[in-house]
Protein backbone atom coordinates (compact mmCIF):
# COMPACT_ATOMS: atom_id res chain seq x y z
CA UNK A 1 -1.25 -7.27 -49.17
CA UNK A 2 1.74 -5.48 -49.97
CA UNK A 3 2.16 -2.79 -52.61
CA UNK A 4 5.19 -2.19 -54.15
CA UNK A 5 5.22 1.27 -55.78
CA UNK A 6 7.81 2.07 -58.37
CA UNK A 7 10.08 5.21 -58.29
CA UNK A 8 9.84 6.39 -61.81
CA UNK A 9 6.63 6.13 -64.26
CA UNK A 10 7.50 5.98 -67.74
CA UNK A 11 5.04 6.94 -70.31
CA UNK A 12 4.85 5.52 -74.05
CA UNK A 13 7.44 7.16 -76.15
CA UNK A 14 9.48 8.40 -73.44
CA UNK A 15 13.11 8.19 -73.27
CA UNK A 16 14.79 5.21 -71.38
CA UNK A 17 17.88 6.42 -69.35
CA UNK A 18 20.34 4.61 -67.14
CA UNK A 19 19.49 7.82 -64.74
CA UNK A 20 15.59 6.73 -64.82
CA UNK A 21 16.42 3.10 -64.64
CA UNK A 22 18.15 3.76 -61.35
CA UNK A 23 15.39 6.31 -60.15
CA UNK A 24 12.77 3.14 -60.84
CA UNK A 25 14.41 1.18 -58.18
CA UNK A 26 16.33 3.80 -55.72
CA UNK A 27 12.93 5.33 -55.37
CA UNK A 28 10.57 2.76 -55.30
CA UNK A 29 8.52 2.64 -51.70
CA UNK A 30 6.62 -0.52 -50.28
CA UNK A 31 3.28 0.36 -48.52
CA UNK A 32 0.50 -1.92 -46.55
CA UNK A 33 3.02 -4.27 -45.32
CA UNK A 34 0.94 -6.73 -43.00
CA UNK A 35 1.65 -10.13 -40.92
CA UNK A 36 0.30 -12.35 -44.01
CA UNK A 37 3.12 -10.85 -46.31
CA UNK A 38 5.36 -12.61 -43.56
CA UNK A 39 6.75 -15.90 -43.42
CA UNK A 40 5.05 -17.81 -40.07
CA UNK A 41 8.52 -17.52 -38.40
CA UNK A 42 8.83 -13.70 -38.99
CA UNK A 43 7.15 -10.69 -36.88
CA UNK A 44 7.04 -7.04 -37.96
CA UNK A 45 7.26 -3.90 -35.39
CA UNK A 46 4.36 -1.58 -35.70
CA UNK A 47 4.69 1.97 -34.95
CA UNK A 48 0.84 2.91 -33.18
CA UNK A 49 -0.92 2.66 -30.56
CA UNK A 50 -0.90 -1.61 -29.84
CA UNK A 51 -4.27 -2.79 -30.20
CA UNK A 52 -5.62 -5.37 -27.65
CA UNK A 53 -4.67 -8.32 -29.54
CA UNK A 54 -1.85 -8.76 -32.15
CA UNK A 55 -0.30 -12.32 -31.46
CA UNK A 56 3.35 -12.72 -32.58
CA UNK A 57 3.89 -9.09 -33.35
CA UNK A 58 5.68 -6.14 -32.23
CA UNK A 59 4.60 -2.44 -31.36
CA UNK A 60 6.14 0.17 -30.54
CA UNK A 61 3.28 2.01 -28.49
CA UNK A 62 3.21 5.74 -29.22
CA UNK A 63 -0.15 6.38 -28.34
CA UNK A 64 0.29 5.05 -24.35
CA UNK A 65 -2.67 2.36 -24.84
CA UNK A 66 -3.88 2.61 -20.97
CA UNK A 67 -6.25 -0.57 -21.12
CA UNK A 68 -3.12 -1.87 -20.08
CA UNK A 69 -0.55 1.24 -18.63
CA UNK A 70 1.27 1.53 -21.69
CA UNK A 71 3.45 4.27 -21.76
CA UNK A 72 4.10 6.29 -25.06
CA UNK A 73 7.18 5.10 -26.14
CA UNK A 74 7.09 1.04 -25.06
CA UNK A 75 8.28 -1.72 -27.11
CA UNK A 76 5.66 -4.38 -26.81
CA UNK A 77 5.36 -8.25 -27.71
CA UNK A 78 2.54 -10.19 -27.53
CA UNK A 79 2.74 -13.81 -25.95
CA UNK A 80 0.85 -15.85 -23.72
CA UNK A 81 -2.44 -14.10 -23.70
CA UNK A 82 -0.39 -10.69 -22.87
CA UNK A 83 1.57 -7.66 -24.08
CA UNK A 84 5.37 -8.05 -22.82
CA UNK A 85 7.34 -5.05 -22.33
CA UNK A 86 10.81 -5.91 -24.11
CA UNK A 87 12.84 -4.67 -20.94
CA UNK A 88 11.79 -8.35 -19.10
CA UNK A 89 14.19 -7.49 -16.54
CA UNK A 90 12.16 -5.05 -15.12
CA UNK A 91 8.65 -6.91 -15.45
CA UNK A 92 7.55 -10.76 -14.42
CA UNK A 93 4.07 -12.24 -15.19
CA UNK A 94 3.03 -13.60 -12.02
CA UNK A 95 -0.02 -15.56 -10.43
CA UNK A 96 -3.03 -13.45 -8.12
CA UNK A 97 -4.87 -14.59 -6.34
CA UNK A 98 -8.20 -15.79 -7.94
CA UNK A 99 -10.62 -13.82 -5.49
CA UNK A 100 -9.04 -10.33 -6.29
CA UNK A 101 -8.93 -8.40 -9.33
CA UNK A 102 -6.52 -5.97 -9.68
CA UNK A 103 -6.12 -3.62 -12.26
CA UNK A 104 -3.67 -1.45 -14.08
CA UNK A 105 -1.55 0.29 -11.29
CA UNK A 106 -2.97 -1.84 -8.36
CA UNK A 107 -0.18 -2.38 -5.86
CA UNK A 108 0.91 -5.95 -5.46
CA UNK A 109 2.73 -7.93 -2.24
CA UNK A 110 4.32 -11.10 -1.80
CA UNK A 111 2.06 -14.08 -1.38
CA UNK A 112 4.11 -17.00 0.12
CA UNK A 113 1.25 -19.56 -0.67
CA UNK A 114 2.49 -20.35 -3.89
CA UNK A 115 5.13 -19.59 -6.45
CA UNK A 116 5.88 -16.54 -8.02
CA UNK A 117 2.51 -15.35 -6.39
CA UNK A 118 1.83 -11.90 -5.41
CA UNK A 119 -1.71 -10.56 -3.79
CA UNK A 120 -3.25 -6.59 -3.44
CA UNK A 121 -1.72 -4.68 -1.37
CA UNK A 122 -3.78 -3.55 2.21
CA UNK A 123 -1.76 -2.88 4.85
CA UNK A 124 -0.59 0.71 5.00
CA UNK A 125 3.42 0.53 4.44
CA UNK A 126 3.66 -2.97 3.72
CA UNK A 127 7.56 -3.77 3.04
CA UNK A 128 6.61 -7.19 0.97
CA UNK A 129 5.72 -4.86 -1.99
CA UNK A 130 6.71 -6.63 -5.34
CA UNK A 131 5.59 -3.56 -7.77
CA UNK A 132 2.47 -2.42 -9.46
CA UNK A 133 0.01 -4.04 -12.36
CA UNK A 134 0.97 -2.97 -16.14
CA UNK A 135 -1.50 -5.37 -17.25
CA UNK A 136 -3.80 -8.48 -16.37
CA UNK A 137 -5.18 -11.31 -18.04
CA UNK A 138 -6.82 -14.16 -16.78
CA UNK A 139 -5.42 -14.96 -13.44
CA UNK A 140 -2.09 -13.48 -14.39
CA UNK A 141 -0.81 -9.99 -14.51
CA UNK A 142 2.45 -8.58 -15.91
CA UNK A 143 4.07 -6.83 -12.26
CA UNK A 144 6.49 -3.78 -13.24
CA UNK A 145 9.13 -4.37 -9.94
CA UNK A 146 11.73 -1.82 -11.43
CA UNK A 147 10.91 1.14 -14.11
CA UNK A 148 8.33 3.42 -15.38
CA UNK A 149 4.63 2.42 -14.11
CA UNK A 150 1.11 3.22 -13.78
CA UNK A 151 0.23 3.24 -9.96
CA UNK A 152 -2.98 3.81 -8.29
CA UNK A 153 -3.14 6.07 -5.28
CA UNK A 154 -6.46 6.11 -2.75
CA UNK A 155 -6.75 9.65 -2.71
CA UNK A 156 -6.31 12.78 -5.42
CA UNK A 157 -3.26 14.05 -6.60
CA UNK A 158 -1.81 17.51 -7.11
CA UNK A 159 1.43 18.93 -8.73
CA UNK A 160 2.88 19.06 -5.16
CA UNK A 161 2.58 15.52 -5.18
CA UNK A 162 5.38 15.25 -8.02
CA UNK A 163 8.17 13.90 -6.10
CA UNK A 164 6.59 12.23 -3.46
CA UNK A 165 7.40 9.06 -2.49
CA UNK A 166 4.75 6.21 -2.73
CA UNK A 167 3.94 3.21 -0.44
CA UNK A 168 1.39 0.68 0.27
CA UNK A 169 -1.84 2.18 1.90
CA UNK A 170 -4.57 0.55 3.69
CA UNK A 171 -6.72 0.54 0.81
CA UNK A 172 -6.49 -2.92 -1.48
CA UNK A 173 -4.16 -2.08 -4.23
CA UNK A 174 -3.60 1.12 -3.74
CA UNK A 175 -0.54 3.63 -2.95
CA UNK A 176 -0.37 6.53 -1.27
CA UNK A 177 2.29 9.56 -0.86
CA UNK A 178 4.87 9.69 1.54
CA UNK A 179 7.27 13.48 1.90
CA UNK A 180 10.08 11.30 3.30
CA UNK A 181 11.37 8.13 2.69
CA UNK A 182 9.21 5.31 4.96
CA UNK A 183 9.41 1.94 4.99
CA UNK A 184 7.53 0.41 2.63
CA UNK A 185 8.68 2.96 -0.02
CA UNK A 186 8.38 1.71 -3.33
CA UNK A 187 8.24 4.36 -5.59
CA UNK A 188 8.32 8.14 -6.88
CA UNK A 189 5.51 10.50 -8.55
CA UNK A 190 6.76 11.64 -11.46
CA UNK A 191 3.85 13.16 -13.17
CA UNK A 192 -0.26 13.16 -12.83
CA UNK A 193 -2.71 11.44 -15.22
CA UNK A 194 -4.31 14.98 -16.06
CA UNK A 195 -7.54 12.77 -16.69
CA UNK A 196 -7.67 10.92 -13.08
CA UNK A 197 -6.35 12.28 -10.46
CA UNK A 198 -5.66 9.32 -8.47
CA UNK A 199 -3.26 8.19 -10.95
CA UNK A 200 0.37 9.00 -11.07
CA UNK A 201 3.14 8.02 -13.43
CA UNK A 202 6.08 6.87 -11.18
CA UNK A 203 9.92 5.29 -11.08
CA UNK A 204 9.12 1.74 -9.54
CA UNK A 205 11.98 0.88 -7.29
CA UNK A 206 12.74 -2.65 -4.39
CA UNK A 207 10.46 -1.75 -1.62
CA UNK A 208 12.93 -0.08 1.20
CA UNK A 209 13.35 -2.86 4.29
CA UNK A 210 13.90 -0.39 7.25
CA UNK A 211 16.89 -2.00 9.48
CA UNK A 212 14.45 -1.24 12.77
CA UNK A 213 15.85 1.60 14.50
CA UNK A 214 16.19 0.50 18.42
CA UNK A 215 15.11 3.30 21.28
CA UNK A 216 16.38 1.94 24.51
CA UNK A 217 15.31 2.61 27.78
CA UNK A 218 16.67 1.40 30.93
CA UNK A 219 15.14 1.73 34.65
CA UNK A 220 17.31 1.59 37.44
CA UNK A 221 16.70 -1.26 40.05
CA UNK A 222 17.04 1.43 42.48
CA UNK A 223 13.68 3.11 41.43
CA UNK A 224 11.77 0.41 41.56
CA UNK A 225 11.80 -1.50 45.27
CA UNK A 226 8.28 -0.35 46.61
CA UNK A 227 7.46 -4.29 47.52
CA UNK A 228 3.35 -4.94 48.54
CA UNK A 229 3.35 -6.82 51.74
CA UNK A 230 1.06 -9.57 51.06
CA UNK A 231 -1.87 -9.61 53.42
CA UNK A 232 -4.93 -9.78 50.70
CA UNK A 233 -4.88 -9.95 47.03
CA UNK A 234 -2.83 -7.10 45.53
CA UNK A 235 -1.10 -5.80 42.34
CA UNK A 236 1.69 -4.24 41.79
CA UNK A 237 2.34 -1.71 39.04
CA UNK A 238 5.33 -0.70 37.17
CA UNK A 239 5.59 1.78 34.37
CA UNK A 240 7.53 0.08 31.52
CA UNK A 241 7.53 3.48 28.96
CA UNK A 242 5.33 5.76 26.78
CA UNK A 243 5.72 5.42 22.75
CA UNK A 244 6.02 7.91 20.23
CA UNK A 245 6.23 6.28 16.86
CA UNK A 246 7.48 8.42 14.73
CA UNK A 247 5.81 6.57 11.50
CA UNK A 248 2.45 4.81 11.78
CA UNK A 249 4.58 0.98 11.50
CA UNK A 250 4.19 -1.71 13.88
CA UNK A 251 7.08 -2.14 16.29
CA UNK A 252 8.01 -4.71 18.78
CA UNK A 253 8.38 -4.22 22.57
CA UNK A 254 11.15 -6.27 24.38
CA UNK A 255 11.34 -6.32 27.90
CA UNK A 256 13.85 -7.94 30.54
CA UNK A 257 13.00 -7.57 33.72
CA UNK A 258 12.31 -10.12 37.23
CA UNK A 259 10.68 -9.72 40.36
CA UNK A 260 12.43 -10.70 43.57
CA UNK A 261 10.84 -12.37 47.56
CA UNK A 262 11.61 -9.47 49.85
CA UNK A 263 13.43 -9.79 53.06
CA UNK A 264 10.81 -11.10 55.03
CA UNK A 265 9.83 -13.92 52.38
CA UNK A 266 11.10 -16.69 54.12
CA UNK A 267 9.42 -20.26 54.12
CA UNK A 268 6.75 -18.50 52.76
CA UNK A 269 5.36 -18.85 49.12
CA UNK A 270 3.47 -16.87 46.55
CA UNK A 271 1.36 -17.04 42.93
CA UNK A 272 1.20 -14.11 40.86
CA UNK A 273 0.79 -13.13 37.28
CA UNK A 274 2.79 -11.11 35.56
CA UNK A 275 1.28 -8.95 32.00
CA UNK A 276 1.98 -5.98 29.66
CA UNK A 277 -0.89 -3.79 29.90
CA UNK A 278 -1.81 -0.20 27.63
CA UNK A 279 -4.41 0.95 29.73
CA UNK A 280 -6.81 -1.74 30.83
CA UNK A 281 -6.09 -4.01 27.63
CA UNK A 282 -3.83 -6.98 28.25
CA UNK A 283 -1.34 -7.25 25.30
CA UNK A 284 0.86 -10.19 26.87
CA UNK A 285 1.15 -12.57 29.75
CA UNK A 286 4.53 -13.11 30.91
CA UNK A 287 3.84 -15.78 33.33
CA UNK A 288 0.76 -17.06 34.71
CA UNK A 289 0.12 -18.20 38.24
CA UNK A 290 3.44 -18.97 39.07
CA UNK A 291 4.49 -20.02 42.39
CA UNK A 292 7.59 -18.23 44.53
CA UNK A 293 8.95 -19.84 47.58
CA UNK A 294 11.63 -18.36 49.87
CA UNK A 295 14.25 -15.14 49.02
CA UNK A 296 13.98 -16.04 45.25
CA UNK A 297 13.87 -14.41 41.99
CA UNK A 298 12.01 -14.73 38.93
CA UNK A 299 12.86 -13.50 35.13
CA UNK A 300 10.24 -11.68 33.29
CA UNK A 301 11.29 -11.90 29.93
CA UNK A 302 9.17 -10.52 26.48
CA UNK A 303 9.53 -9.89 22.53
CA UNK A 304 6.36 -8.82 21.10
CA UNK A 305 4.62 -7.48 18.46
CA UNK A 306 2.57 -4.06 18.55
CA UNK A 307 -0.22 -3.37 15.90
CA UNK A 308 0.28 -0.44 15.01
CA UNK A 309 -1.46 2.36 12.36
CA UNK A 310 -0.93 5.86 13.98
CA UNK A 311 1.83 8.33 15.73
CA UNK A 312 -0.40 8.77 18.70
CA UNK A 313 1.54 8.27 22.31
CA UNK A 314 0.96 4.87 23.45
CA UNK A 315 2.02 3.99 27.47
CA UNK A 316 2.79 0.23 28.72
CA UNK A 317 2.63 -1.05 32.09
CA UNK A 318 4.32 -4.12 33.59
CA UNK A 319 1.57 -5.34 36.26
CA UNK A 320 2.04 -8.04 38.81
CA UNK A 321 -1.37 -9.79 40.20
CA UNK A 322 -0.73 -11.75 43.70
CA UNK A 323 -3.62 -14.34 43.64
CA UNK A 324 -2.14 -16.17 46.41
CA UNK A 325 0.33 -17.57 49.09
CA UNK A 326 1.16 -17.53 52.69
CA UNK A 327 2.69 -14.09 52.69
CA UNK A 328 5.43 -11.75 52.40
CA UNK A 329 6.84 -8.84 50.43
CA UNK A 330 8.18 -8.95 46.62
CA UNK A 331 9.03 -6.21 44.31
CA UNK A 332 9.35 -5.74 40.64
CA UNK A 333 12.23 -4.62 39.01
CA UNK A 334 12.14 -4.02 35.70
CA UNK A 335 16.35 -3.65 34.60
CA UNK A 336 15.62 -3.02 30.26
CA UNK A 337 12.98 -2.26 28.09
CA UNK A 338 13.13 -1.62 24.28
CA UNK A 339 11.19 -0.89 21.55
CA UNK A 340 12.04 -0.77 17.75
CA UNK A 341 9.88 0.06 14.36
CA UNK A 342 9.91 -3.21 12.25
């Protein structure tokens, strides 16, 4: 209940004054204001640290309540099971899915399953990143996608790490720091939970969609006209490039190349197969048993996708398997390949 206390006491005999009068009401104070001396269509703002459950009210959090990542300094509204934070446009209570459980700071992706959807993070810079976990309930959470956050990193954290960017890591709902900008990025340290070390405070930004910087290299025909002269089954090899990723992405491998019926070829016929090899590992067929006749040529054509969770030196082949035919000479030529991070 709320106490009204007056601003001047007067005792019995004591002189009445306009001055006094005044004081009685200029200086009169209200204390122990609560909800219940509201009427039901009126909140109040509460300055404290917002308790887990105050339905219809207001706080203005200085006490940075972490059950869920409050921040000192937060204006907070309670509402469908939920604190809000009063800057909506930088928060959205989506759906996760109902076999995780994320917590404050977990990292959170795009799920296109269902709407306004999102799922842990757990593949190292993931680009789909909508932002991090200010608080769950149920099978909803409250996503920060631009602004001040909680995030949590899978690893410990040091004042060198202030600055750092932060992206997805391979560990379920969890960030971790980046020197440079990589794709993926979604955020930047700005201070260390002195209490966990594998918590940092950080400015939640759009994850960065890298445009997929294309490294070309072309091969000559000219370099590449050793033909096998078919007399038993044979293969022939062609080095297609060697990989340096410079960030541990994916990246796709195109390839446009043919192979061509030597002189000699004529009336004669062949089947080969024609693959993209690293090492001994097939990554993708081209063509499969197909059958040449005559001076003839034949388009080897690819667009692939490379796993890909290192900066280790990868090298691709371009092999061609005869399995058959009456005979004959063909060579490879292999005219473009690229490869691009995506």
């Amino acid at each position: 209940m709320a106490n009204l206390n007056k601003g001047t006491t007067f005792v019995s005999g004591g002189e009445v004054t306009a001055a006094k009068l005044n004081d009685m009401v200029d200086n009169a104070t209200i204390t122990d204001i609560t909800a219940t001396d509201l009427a039901s269509n009126n909140a109040m703002v509460t300055i404290g640290t917002a308790p887990a459950n105050k339905a219809g009210n207001l706080y203005f959090d200085n006490g940075s309540n972490s059950t869920f990542g409050a921040k000192n300094g937060e204006l907070l509204v309670y509402s469908g099971g939920m604190f809000h934070s009063a800057a909506e446009n930088v928060e959205t209570v989506m759906t996760f899915l109902s076999t995780e459980s994320p917590v404050v700071g977990s990292v959170m992706t795009l799920d296109t399953t269902t709407n306004d959807q999102v799922k842990m993070s757990s593949v190292a810079n993931d680009t789909s990143v909508v932002g991090v976990v200010a608080e769950t309930s149920s099978t909803k959470a409250r996503v920060v996608r631009t602004g001040y956050a909680k995030v949590k990193c899978n690893g410990s954290l040091t004042d060198a790490n202030r600055g750092n960017y932060l992206v997805a890591s391979a560990t379920a709902g969890q960030a971790t720091t980046a020197s440079v900008i990589e794709a993926g990025t979604f955020g930047r340290v700005m201070s260390i939970d002195l209490s966990d070390d594998t918590i940092a405070y950080a400015m939640i930004f759009p994850a960065t969609q890298p445009s997929g910087t294309a490294y070309m290299e072309v091969l000559a025909e000219d370099n590449n006209t050793t033909g096998i002269s078919y007399g038993q089954i044979e293969t022939y090899t062609q080095a297609l490039l060697t990989v340096t990723p410079n960030k541990p992405h994916p990246f796709s491998l195109k390839l446009n190349a043919y192979w061509k019926a030597g002189d000699g070829f004529n009336n004669n016929t062949i089947n080969f197969t024609a693959s993209i090899k690293e090492g001994s590992n097939t990554l993708h067929t081209l063509v499969s048993s197909v059958t040449i006749t005559d001076q003839s040529t034949h388009p080897l054509t690819a667009d692939i996708l490379i796993p890909n969770t290192s900066t280790e030196e990868r090298t691709f082949t371009l092999l061609l398997d005869a399995d058959s035919g009456t005979g004959g000479t063909y060579y490879g030529h292999v005219q473009a390949v690229q490869w691009k991070v995506v």
